[in-house]
N, C-alpha and C. Protein backbone atom coordinates (compact mmCIF):
# COMPACT_ATOMS: atom_id res chain seq x y z
N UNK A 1 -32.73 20.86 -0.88
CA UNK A 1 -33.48 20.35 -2.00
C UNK A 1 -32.53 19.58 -2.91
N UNK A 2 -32.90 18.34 -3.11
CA UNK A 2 -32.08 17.62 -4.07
C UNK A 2 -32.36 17.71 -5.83
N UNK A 3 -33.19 18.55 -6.26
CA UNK A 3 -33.54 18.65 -7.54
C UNK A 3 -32.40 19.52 -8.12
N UNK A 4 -31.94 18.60 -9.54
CA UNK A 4 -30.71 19.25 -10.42
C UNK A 4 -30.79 20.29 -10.90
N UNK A 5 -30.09 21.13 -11.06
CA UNK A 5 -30.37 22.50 -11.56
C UNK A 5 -29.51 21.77 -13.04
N UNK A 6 -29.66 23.23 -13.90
CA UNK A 6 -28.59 23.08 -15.20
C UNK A 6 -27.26 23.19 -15.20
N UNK A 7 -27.49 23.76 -14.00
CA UNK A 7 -25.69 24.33 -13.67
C UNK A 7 -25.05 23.54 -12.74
N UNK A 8 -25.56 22.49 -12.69
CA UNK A 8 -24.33 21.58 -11.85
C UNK A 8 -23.78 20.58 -12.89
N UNK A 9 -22.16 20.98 -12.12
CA UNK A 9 -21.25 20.28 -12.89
C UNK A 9 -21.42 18.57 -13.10
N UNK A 10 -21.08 17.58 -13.80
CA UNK A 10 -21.04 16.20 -13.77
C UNK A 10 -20.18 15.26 -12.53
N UNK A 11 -19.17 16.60 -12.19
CA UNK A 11 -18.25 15.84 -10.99
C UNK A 11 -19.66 16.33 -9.98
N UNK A 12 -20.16 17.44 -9.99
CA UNK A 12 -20.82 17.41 -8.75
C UNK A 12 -21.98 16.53 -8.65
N UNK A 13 -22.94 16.32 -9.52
CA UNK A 13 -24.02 15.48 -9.46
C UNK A 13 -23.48 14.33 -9.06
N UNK A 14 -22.00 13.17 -9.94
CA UNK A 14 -21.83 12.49 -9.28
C UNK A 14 -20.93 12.11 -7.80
N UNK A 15 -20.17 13.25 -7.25
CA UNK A 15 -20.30 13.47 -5.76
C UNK A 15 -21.28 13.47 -4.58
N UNK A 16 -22.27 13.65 -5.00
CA UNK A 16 -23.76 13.76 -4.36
C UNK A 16 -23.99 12.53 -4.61
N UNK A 17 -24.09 11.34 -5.61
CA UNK A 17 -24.11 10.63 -5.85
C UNK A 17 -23.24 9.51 -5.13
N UNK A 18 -22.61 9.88 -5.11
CA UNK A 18 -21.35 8.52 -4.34
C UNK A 18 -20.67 9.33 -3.41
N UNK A 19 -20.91 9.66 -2.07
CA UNK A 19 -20.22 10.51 -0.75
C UNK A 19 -19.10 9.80 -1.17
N UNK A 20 -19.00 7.93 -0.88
CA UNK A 20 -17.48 7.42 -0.29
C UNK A 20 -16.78 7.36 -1.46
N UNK A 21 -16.97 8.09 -2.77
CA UNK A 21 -15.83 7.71 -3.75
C UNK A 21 -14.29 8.29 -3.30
N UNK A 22 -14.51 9.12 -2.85
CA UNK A 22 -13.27 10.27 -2.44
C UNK A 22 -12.73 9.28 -1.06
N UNK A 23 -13.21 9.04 -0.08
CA UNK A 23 -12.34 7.85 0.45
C UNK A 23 -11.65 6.70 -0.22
N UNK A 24 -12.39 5.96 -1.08
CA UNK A 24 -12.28 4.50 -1.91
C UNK A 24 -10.97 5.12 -2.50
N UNK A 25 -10.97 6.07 -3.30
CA UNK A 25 -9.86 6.80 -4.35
C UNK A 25 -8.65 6.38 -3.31
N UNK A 26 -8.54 6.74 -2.38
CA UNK A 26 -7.62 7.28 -1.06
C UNK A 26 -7.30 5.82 -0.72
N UNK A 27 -7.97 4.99 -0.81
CA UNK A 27 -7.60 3.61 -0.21
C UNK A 27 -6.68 3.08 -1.04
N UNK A 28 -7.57 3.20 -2.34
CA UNK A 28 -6.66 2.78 -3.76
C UNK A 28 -5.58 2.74 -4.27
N UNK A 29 -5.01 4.21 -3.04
CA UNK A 29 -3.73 4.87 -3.60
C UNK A 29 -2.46 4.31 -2.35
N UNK A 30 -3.49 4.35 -1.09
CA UNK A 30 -2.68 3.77 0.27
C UNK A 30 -2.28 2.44 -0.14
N UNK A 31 -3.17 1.62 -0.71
CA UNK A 31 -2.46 0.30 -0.74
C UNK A 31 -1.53 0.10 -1.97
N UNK A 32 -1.99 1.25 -3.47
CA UNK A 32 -0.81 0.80 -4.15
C UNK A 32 0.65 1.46 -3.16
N UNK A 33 0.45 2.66 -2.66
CA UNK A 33 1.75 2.96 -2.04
C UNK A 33 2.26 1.77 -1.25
N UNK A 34 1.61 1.13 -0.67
CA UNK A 34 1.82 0.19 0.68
C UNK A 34 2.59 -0.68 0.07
N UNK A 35 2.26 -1.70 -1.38
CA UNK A 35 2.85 -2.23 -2.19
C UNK A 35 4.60 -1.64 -2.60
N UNK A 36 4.27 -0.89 -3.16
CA UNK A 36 5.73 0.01 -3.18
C UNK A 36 6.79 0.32 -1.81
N UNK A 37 5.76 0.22 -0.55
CA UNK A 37 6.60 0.63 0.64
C UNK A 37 7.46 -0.78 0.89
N UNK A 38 6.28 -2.07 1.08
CA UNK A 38 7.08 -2.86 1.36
C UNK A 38 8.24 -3.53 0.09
N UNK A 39 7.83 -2.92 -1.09
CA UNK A 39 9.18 -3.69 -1.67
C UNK A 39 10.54 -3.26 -1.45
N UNK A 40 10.10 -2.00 -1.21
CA UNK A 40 11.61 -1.32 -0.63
C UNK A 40 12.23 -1.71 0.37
N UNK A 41 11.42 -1.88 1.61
CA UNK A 41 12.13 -2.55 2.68
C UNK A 41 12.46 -3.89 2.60
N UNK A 42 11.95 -4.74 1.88
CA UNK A 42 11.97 -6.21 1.48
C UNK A 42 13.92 -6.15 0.62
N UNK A 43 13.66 -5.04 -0.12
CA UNK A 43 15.17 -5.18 -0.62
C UNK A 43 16.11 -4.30 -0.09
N UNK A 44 15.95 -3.24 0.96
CA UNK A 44 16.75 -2.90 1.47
C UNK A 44 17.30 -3.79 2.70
N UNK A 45 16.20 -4.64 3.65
CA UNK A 45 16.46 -5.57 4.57
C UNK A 45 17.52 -6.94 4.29
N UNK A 46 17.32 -7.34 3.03
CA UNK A 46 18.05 -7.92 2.26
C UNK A 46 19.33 -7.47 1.96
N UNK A 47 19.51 -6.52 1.38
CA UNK A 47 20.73 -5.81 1.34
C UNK A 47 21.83 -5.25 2.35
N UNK A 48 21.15 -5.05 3.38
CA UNK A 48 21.67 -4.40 4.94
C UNK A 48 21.78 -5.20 5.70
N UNK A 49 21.46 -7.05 5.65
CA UNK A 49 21.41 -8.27 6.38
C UNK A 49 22.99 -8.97 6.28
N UNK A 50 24.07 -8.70 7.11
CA UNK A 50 25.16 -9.56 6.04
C UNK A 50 25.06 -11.27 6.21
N UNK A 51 25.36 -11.50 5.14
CA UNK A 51 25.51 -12.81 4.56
C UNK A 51 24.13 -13.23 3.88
N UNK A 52 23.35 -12.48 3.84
CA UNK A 52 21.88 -12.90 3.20
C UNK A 52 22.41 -12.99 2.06
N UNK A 53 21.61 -13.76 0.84
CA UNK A 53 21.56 -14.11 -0.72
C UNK A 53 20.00 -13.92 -1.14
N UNK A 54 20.26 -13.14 -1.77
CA UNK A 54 18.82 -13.02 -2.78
C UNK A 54 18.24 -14.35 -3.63
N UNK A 55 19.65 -15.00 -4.15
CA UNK A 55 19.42 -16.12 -4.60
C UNK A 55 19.40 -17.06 -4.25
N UNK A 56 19.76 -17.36 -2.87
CA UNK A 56 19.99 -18.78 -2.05
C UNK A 56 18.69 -18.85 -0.37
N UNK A 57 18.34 -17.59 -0.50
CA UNK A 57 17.23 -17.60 0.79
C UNK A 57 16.20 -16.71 0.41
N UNK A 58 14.99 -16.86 1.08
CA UNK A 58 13.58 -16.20 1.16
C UNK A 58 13.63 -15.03 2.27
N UNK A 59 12.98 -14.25 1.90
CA UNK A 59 13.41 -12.86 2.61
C UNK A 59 12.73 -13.49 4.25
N UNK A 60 11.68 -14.00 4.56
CA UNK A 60 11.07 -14.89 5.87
C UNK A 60 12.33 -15.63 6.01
N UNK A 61 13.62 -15.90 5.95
CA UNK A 61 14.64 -16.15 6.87
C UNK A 61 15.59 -15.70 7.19
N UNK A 62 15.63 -14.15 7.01
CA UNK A 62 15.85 -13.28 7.95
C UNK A 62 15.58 -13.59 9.47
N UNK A 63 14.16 -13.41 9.36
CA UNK A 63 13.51 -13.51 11.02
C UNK A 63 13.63 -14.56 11.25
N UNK A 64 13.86 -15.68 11.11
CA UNK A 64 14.15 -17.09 11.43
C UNK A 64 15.65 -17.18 12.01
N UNK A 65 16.30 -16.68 11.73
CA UNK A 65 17.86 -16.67 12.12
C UNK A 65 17.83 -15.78 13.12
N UNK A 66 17.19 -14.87 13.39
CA UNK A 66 16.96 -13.74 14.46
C UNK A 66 16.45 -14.40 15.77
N UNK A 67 15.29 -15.16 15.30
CA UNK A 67 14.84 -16.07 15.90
C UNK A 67 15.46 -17.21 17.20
N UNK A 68 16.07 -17.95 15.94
CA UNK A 68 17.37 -19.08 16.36
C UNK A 68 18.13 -18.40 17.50
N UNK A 69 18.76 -17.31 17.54
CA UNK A 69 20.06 -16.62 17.89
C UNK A 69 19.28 -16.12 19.49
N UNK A 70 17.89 -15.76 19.14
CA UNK A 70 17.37 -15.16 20.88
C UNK A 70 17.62 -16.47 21.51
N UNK A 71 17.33 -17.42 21.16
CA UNK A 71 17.17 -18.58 21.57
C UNK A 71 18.47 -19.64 22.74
């Protein structure tokens, strides 16, 4: 039976209300992490590359020189 009683909480009415909020939340949080994951590797790859410059190249020529060299 879907009729409200008095005693349901506001998180619960709106849980019943929106099933996918509790996924969406979860996405929200994966992609800010995801954001944070890749900046780390963006500046650790940079850092652990020798002869790279933060100030003189774009982190995409890394793989370009990797590239060149299979070649």
């Amino acid at each position: 039976m879907s009729a409200l009683s008095s005693v349901d909480s506001c998180d619960e009415v709106i849980q019943r209300a929106s099933p996918g909020r509790r996924r969406r939340k979860w996405l929200l949080i994966a992609g800010i992490g995801a954001v944070g994951v890749y900046a780390v590797g963006d500046l650790l790859s940079g850092l652990l590359y020798e002869g790279y410059s933060f100030k003189d190249q774009a982190i995409s020529e890394l793989s370009l020189t990797a590239l060149r060299s299979a070649h």
